[in-house]
N, C-alpha and C. Protein backbone atom coordinates (compact mmCIF):
# COMPACT_ATOMS: atom_id res chain seq x y z
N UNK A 1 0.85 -1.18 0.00
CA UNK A 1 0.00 0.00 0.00
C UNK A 1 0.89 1.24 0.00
N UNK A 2 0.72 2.34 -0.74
CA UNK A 2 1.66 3.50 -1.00
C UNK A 2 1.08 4.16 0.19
N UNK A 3 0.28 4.21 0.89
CA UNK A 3 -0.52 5.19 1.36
C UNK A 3 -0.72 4.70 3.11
N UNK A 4 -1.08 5.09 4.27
CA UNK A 4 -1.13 4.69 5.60
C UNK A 4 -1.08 5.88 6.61
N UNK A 5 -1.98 5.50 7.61
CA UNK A 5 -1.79 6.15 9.05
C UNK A 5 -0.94 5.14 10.14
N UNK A 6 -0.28 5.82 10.75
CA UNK A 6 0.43 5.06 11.62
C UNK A 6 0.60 5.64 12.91
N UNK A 7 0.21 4.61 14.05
CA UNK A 7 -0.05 5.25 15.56
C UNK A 7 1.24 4.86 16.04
N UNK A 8 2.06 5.49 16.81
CA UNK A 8 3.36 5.50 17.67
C UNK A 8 3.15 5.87 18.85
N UNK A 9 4.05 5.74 19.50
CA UNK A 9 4.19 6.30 20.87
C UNK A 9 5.69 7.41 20.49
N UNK A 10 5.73 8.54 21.33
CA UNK A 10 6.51 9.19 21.38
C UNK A 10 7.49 9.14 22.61
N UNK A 11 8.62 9.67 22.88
CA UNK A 11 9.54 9.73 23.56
C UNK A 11 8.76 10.05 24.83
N UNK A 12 7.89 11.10 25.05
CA UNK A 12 7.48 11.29 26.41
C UNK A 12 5.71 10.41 26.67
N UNK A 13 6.34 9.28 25.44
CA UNK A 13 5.15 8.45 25.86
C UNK A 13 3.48 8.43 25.56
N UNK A 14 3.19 9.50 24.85
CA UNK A 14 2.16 10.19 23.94
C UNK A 14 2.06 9.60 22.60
N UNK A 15 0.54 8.96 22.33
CA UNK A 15 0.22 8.67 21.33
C UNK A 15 -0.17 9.42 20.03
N UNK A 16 0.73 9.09 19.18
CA UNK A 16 0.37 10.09 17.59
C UNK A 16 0.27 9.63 16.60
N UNK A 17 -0.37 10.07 15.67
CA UNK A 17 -0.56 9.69 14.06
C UNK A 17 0.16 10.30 13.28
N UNK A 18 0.85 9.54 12.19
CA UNK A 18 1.24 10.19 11.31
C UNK A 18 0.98 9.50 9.71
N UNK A 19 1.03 10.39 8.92
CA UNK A 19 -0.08 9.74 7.54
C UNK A 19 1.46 9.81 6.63
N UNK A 20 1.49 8.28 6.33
CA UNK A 20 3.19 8.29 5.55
C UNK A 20 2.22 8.22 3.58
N UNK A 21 3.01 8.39 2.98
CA UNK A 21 2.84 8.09 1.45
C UNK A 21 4.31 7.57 0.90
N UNK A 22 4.27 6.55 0.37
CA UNK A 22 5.69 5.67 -0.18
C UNK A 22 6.69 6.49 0.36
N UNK A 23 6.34 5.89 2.03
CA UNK A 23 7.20 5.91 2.68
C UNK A 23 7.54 7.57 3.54
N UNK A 24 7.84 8.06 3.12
CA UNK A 24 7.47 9.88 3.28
C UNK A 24 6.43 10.38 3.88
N UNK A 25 7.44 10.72 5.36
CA UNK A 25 5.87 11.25 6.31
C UNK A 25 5.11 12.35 5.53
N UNK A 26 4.16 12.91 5.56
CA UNK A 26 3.63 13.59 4.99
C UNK A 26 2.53 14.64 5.96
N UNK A 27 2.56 14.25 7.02
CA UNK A 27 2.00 15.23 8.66
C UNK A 27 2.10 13.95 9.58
N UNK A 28 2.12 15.03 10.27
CA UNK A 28 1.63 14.40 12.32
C UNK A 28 0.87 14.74 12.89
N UNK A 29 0.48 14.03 13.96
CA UNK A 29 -0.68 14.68 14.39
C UNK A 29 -0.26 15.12 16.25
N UNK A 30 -0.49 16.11 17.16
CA UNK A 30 -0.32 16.41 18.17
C UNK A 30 -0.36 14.70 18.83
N UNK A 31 0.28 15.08 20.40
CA UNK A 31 0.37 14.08 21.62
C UNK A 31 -1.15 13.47 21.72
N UNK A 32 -1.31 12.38 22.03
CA UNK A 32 -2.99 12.40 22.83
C UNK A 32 -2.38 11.05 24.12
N UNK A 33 -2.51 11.42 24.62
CA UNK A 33 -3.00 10.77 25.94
C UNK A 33 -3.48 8.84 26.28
N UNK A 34 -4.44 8.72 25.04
CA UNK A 34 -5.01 7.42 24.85
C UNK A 34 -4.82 7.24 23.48
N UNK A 35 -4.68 6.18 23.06
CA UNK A 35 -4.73 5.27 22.04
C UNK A 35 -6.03 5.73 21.53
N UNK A 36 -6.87 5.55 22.36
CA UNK A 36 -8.81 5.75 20.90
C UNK A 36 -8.52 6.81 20.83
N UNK A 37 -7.74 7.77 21.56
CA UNK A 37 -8.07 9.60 20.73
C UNK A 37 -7.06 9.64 19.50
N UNK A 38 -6.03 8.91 19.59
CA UNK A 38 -5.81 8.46 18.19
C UNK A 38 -6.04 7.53 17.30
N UNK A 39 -6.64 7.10 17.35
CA UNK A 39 -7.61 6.68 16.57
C UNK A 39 -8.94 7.07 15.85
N UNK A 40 -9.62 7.91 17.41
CA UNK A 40 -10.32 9.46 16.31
C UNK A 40 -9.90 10.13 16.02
N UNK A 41 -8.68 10.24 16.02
CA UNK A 41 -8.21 11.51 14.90
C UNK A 41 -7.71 10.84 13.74
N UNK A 42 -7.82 9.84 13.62
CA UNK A 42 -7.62 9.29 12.69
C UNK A 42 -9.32 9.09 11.87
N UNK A 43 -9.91 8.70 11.95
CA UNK A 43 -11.49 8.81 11.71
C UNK A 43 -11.83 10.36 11.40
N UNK A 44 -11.73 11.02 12.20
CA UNK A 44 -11.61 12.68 11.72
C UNK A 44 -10.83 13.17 10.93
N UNK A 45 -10.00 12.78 10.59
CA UNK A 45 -9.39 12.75 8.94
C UNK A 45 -9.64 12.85 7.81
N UNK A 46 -10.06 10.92 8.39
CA UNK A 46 -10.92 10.54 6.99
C UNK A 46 -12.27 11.29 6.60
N UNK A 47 -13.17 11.63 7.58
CA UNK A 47 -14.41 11.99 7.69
C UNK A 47 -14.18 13.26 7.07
N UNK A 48 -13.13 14.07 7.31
CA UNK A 48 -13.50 15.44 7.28
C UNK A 48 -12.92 16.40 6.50
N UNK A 49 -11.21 15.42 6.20
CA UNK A 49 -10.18 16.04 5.02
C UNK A 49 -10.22 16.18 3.82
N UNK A 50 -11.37 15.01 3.25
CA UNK A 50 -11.91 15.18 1.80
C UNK A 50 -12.52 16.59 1.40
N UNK A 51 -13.43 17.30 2.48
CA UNK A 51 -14.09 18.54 2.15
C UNK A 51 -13.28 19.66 2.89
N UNK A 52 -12.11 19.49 3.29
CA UNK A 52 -11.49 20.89 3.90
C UNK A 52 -11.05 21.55 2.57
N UNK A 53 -11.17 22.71 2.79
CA UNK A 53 -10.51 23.72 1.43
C UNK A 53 -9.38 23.63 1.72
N UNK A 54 -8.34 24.37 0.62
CA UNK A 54 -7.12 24.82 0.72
C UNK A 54 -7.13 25.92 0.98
N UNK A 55 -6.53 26.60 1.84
CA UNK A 55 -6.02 27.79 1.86
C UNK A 55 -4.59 28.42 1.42
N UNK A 56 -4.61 28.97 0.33
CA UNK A 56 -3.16 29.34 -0.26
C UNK A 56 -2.81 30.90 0.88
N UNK A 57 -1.65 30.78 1.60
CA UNK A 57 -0.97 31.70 2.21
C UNK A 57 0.23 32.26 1.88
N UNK A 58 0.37 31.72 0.66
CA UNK A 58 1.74 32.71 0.01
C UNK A 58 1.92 33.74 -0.51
């Protein structure tokens, strides 16, 4: 699969997502506390990133 979310633990022990593409992180997501809050943010992603606009700031 070229494409994936992936839950880690961080150094101070905080669960995060990060969305790789062939291989190449491509974002992260903040600390959470529990495992299911990453996992809804992972679900809130999917649910919600298809209809976010772009905002060009350059």
């Amino acid at each position: 699969m070229a494409h994936k979310f992936e839950i880690y633990k961080d150094k101070r022990g905080e669960y995060r997502v990060r969305f790789k593409y062939n291989s190449e992180i491509m974002f992260s997501t903040e600390g959470y506390t529990s495992k299911a809050s990453a996992e809804n943010a992972i679900e809130s992603i999917k649910k919600n990133g298809p209809k976010a606009p772009v905002e060009d700031n350059s």
